[in-house]
Protein backbone atom coordinates (compact mmCIF):
# COMPACT_ATOMS: atom_id res chain seq x y z
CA UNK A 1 84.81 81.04 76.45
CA UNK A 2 81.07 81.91 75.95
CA UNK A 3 78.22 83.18 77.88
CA UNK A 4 76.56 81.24 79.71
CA UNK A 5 72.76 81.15 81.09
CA UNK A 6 71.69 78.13 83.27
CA UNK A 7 68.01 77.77 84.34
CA UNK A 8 67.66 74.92 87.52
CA UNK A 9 65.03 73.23 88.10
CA UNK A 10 62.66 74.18 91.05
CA UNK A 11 59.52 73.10 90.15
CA UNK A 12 57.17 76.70 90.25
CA UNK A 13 59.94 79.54 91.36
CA UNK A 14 63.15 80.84 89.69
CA UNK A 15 66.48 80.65 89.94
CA UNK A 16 68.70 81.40 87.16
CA UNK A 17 72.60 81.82 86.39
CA UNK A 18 73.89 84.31 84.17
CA UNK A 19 77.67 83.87 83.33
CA UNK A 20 79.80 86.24 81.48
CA UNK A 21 82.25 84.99 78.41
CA UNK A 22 85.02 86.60 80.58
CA UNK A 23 87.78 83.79 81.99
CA UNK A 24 86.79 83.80 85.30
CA UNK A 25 82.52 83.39 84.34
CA UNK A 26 81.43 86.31 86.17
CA UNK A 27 78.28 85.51 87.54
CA UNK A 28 74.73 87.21 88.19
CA UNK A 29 72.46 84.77 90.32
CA UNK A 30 68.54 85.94 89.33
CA UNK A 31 66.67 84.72 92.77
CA UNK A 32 66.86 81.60 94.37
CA UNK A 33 64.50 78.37 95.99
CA UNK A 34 66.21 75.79 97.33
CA UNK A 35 63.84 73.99 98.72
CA UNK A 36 64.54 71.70 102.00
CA UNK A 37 64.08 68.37 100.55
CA UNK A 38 66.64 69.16 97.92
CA UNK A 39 69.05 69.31 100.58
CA UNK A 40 67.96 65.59 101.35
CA UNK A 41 70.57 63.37 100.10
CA UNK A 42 67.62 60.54 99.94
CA UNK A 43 65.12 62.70 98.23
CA UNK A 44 64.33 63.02 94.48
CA UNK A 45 64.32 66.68 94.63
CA UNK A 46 66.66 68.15 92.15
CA UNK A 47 69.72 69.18 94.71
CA UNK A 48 70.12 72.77 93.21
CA UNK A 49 72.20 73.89 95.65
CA UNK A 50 74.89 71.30 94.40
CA UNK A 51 74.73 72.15 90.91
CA UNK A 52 74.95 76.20 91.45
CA UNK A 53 77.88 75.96 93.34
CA UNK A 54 79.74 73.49 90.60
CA UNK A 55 79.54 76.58 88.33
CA UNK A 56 80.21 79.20 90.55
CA UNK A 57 84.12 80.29 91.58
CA UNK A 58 86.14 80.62 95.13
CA UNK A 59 87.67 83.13 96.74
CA UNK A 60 91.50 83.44 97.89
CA UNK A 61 89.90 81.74 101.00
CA UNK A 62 88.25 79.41 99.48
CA UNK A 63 84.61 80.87 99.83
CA UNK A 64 82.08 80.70 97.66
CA UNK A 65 80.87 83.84 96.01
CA UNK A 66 78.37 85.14 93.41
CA UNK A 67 79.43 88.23 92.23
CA UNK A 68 75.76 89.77 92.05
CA UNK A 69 72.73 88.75 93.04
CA UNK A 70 69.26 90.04 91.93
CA UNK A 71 66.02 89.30 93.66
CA UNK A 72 63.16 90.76 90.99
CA UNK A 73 60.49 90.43 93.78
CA UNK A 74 60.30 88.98 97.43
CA UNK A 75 57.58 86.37 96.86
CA UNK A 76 58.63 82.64 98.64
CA UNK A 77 59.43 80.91 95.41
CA UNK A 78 62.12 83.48 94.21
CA UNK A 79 64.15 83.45 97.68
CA UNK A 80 63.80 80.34 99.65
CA UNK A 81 66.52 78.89 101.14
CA UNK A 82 68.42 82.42 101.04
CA UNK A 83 69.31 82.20 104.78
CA UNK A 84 70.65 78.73 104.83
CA UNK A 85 73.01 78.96 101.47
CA UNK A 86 74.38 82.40 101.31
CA UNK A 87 75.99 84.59 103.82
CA UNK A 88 74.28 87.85 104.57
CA UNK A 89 76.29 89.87 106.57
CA UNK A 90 79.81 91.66 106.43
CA UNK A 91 82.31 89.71 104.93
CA UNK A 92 85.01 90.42 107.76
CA UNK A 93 82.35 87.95 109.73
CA UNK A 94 82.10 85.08 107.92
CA UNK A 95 81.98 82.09 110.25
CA UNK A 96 81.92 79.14 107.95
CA UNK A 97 85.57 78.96 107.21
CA UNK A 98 86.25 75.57 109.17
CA UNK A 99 83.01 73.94 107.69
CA UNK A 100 82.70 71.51 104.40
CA UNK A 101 83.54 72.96 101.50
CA UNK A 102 79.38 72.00 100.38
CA UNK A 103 78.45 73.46 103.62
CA UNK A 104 79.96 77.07 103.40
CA UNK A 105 77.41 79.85 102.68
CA UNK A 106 77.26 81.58 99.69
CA UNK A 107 78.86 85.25 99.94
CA UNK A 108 77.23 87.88 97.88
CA UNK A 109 79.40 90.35 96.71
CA UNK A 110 77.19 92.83 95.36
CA UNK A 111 73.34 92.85 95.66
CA UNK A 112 70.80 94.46 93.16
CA UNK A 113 67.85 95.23 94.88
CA UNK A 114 64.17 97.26 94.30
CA UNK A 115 62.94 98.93 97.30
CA UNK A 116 59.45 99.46 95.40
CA UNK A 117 59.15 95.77 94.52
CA UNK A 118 59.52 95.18 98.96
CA UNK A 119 57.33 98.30 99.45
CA UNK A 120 54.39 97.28 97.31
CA UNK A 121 54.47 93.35 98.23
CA UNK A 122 54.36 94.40 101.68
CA UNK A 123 50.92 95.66 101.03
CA UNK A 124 49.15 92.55 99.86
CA UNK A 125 51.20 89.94 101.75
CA UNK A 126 53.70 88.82 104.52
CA UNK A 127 56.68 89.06 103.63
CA UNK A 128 58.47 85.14 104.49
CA UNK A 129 61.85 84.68 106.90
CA UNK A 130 63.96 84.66 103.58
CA UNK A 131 62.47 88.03 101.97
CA UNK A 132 62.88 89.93 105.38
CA UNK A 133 66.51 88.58 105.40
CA UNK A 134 67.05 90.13 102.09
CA UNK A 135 65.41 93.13 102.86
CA UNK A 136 67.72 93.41 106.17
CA UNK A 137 70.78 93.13 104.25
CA UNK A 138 69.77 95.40 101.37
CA UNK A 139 69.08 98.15 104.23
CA UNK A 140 72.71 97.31 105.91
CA UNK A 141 74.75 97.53 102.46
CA UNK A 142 72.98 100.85 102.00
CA UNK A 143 73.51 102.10 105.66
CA UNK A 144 77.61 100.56 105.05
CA UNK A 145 77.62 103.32 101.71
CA UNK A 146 76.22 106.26 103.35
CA UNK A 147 78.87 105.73 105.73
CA UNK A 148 81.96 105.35 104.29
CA UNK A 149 80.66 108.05 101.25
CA UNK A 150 79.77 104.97 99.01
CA UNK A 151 83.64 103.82 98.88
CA UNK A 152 82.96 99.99 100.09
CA UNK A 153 84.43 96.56 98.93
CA UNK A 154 82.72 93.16 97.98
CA UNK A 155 80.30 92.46 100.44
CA UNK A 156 79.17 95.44 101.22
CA UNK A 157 78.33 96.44 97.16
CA UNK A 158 74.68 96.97 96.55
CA UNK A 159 72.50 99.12 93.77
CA UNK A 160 69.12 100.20 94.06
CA UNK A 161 66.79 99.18 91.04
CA UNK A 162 64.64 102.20 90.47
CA UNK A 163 63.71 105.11 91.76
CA UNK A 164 61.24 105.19 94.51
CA UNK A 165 58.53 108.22 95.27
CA UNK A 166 58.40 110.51 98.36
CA UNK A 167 62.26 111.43 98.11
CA UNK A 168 63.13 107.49 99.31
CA UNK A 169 65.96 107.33 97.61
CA UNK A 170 67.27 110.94 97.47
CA UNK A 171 70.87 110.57 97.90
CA UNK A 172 71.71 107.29 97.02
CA UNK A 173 72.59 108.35 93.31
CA UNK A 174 75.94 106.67 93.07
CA UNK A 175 74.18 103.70 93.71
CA UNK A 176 70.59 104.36 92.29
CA UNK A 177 69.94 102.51 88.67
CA UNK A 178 67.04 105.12 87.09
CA UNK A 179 64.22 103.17 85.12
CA UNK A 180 65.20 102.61 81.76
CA UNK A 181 68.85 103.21 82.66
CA UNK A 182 71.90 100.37 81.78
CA UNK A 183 74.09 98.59 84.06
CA UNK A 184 77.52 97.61 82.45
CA UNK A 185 78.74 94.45 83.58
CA UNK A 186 78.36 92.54 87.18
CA UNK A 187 80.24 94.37 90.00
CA UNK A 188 82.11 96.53 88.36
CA UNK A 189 83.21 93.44 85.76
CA UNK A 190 82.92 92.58 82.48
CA UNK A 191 81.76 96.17 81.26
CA UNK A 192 82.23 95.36 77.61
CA UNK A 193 80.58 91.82 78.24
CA UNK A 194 77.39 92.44 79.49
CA UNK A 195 74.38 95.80 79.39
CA UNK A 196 71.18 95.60 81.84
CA UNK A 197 68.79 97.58 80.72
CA UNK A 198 66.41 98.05 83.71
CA UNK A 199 62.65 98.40 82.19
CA UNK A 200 60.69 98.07 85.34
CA UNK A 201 59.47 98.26 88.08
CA UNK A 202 58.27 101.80 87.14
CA UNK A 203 58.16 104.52 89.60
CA UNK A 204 54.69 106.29 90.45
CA UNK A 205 53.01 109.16 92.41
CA UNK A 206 49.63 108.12 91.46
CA UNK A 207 48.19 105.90 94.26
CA UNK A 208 45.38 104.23 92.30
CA UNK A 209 48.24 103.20 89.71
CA UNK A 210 50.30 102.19 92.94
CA UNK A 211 47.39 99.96 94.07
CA UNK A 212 47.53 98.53 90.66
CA UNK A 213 51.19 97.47 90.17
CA UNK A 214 51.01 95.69 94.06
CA UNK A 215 47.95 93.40 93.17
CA UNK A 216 50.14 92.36 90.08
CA UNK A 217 53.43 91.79 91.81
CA UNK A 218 55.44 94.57 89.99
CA UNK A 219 58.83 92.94 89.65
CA UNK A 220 62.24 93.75 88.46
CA UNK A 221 62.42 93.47 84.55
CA UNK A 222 65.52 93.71 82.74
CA UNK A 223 65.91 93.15 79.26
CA UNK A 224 70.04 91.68 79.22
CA UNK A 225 72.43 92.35 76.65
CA UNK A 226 75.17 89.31 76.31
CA UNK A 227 78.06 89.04 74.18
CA UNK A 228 78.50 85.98 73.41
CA UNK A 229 82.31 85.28 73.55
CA UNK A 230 84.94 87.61 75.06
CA UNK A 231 86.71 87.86 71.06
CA UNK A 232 82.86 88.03 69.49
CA UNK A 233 81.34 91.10 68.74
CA UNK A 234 77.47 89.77 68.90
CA UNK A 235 75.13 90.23 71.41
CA UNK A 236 72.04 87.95 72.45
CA UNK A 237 69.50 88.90 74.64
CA UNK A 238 68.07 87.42 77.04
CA UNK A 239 64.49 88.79 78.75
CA UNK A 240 63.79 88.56 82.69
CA UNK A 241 60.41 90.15 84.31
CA UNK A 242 60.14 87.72 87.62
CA UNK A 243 55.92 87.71 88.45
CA UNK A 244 55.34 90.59 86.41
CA UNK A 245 51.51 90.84 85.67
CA UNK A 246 49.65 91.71 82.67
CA UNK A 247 49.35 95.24 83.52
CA UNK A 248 53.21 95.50 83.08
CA UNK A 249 53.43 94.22 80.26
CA UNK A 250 51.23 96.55 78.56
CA UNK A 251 52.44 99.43 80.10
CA UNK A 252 55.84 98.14 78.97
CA UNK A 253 54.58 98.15 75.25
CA UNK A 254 52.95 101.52 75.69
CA UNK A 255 56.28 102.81 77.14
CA UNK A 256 59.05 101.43 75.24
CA UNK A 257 59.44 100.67 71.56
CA UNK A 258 59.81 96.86 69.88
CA UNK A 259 63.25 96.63 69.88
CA UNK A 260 63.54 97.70 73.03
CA UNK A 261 61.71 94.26 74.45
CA UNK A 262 63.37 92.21 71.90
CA UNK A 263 64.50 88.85 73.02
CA UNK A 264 66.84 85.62 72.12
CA UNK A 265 65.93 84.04 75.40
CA UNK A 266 63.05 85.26 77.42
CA UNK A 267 62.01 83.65 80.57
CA UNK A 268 58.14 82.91 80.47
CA UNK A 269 56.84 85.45 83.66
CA UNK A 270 55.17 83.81 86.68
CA UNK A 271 56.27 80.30 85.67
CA UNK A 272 53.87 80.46 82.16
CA UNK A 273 51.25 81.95 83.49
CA UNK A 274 48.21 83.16 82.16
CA UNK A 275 48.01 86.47 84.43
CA UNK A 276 50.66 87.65 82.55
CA UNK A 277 49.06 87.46 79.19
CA UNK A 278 45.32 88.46 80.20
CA UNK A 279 43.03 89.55 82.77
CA UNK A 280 40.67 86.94 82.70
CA UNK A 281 41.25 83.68 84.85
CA UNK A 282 42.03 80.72 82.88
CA UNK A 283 40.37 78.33 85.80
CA UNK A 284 37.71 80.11 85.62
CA UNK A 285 37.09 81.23 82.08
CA UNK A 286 39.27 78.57 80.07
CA UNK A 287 39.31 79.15 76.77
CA UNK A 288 36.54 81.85 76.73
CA UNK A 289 39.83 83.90 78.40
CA UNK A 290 40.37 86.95 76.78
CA UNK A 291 44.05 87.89 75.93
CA UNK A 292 45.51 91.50 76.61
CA UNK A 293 46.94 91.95 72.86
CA UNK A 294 49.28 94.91 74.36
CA UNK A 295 51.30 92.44 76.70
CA UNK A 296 51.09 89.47 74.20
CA UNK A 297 52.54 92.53 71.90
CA UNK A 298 55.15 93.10 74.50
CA UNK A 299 56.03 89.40 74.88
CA UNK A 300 56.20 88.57 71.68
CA UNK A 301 58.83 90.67 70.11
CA UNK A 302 61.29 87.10 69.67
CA UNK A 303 64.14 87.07 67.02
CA UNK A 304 64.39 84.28 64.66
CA UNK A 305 65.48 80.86 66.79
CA UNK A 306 64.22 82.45 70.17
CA UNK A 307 63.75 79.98 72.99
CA UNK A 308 61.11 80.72 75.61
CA UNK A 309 61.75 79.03 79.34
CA UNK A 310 58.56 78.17 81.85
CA UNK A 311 60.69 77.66 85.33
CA UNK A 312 57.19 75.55 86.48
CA UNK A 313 56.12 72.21 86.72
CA UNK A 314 55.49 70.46 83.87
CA UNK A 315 52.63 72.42 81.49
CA UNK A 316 49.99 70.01 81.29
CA UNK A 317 46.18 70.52 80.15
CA UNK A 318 44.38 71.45 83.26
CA UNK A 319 43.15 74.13 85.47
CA UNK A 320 46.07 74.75 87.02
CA UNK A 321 47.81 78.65 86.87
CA UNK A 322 50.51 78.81 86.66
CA UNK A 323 51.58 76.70 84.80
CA UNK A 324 49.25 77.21 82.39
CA UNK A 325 48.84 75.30 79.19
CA UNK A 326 47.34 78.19 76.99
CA UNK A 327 50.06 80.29 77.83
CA UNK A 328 52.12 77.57 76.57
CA UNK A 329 50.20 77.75 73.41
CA UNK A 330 50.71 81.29 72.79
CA UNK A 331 54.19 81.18 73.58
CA UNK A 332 54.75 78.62 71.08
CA UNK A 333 52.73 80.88 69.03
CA UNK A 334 54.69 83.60 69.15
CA UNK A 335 58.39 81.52 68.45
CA UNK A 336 56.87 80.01 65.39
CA UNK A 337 58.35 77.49 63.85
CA UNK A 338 61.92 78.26 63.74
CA UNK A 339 61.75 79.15 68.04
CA UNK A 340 61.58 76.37 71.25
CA UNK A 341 59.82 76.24 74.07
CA UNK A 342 61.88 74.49 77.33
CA UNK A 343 60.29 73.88 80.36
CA UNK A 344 62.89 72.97 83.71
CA UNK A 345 60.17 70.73 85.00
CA UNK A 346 60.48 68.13 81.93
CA UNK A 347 64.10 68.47 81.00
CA UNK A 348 65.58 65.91 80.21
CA UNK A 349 62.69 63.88 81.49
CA UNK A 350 59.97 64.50 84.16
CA UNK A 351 61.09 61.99 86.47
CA UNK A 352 64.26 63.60 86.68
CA UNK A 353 64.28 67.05 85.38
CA UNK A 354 68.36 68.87 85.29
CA UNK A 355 69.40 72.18 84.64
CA UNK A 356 68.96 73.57 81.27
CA UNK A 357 71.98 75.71 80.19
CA UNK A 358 72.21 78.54 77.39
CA UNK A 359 75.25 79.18 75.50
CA UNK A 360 75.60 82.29 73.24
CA UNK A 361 76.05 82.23 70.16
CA UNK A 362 76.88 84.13 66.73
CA UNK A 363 73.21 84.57 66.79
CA UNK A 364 71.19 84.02 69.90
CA UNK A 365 71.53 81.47 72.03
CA UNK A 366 71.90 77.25 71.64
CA UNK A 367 71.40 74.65 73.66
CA UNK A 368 74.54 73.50 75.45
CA UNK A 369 75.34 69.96 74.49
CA UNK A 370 79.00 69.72 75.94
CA UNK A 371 79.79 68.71 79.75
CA UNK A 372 80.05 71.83 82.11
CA UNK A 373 82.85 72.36 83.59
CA UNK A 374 82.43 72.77 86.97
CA UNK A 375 84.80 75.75 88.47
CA UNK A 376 84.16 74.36 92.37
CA UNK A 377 84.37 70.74 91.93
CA UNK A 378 86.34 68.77 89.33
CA UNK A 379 85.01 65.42 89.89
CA UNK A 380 81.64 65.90 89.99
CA UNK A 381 78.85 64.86 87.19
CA UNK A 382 78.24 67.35 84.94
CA UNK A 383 74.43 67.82 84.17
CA UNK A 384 72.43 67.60 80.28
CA UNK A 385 71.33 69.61 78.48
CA UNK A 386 67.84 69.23 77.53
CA UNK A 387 66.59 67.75 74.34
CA UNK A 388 64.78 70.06 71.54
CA UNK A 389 61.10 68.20 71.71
């Protein structure tokens, strides 16, 4: 069995499976958009939905679960369609046991969650339905440990992703995940099979530097460790920032050393954008655009045979941002020769793009070429993998 990650395809937004080599796949869920349409049996929209829950494993009840799931920033396009898939509440309430098997929500077993991410988006935006319903839950899994001294069961599991200022977090230590800390395994699972080393978001005091980090949506970034079979004894890394802006990126090359932002598999931040590379506006500047060498430095730390993922639209030469089609260029840049450069909006083909899955491997990742098994529903199609264009 190897490890497993599995980007779908939802146009500009994430969402993005990461499954252990363990038997049973444990599974990390990286934000979510399901978008209505795609629950349209007579629309084109790639039904996501579907294809997450073909991969992901039932309970003695015949739920569905994810055994974590991480939201690196509350922005639309990395939580839609939270409320209507998964279950957000205590377990001991679920109400969708008589329902469709297709039409059960989602339960959550253990949530990783940044208060500072919520705090500073709250400053520059309102927060949508989905991203408040996240935010409500996060507050009662806390509320759940305080009260039973932090002894609770799947459901009611949560850890906090950083530390935040003004003593927000004081007391929630056996829970609390420090900056620059490492989480071993998913729930409590897998310990020896996967280390999360949280990089951002970084905690301040300064409230200029605050001010900073919210107009450049200061998301979770986590630099994963894999091993790449449950009997292998290699590790391939895979590199997740959400909308982080430039200005992380080269604080996160000022702060941390090459190796520690070394990558097999990094997905391209804010869909390929070009905010994350440089200061300067690509629709406004094009190719006059200046690029910020410290986060390109940051970025660019691939091993041989890297890929590099844009969850966007297809990259095309235009104004548009994101996607952008310089970033593309630098990206490609940066793998070289020897790296590739996927994009879920063309994969296999425009028209109808499918989820591009990850296996790892001896060294790095490959491209899955073999069916998926599906661990929810034997019969149905599995998806391709993309091609290597």
């Amino acid at each position: 069995m190897n490890s497993k990650v599995t980007f779908f395809p939802v146009d500009n937004g994430d969402m993005t499976l990461l499954q252990l080599a363990d038997d049973r796949q444990t599974c990390l869920l990286i934000d979510c958009r399901i978008r209505r349409s795609a629950d349209d049996p007579s629309d084109t929209t790639p039904d996501v939905a579907s294809e997450l829950r073909k991969r992901i494993k039932k309970d003695a009840q015949g739920r569905p679960f994810v055994d974590a799931m991480l939201l690196s920033h509350p922005d639309e396009d990395h939580c839609l369609g939270l409320r209507a898939h998964f279950w957000l509440g205590p377990v001991q309430d679920y109400p969708d046991d008589d329902r469709d098997q297709f039409q059960k929500r989602i339960i959550i077993r253990e949530l990783w969650s940044s208060p500072m991410v919520f705090r500073r988006a709250s400053k520059k935006l309102t927060l949508c339905d989905d991203a408040k319903a996240f935010a409500t839950e996060a507050r009662r899994r806390v509320k759940a440990n305080r009260d039973s001294g932090f002894n609770v069961s799947d459901g009611d599991r949560i850890l906090i992703l950083g530390q935040d200022k003004d003593g927000k977090t004081d007391g929630l230590e056996q829970i609390l995940v420090r900056q620059g800390d490492v989480i071993n395994g998913i729930n409590g699972v897998g310990q020896n099979l996967l280390k999360s080393r949280l990089l951002a978001p970084f905690r301040e005091q300064d409230e200029e530097v605050e001010e900073e980090l919210s107009k450049n949506d200061s998301s979770v970034v986590i630099n994963f460790s894999i091993r790449e079979s449950s009997s292998g004894d290699c590790f391939s890394r895979f590199l997740s920032g959400g909308d982080s802006g430039v200005c992380i990126w080269e604080r996160l090359w000022r702060e941390y050393t090459a190796d520690d932002l070394k990558y097999d598999l990094l997905l391209a931040p804010h869909h390929c954008s070009w905010r994350s590379l440089s200061h300067d506006s690509w629709s406004d500047n094009g190719n006059d655009a200046e690029i910020s060498e410290d986060a390109r430095s940051a970025l660019a730390q691939a091993n041989d045979d890297a890929f590099i993922v844009s969850s966007s639209k297809p990259v095309v030469d235009d104004d548009n941002d994101p996607p952008c089609i310089r970033a593309k260029r630098e990206y490609r840049s940066i793998l070289g020769s020897t790296g590739i450069f996927k994009c879920t909006g063309e994969e296999p083909t425009r028209k109808k793009p499918e989820p591009i899955v990850f296996q790892g491997a001896r060294s790095g990742f490959r491209l899955a070429v073999a069916a998926v098994a599906t661990a929810s529903v034997a019969s149905a199609a599995p998806p391709r993998a993309g091609s290597d264009d």
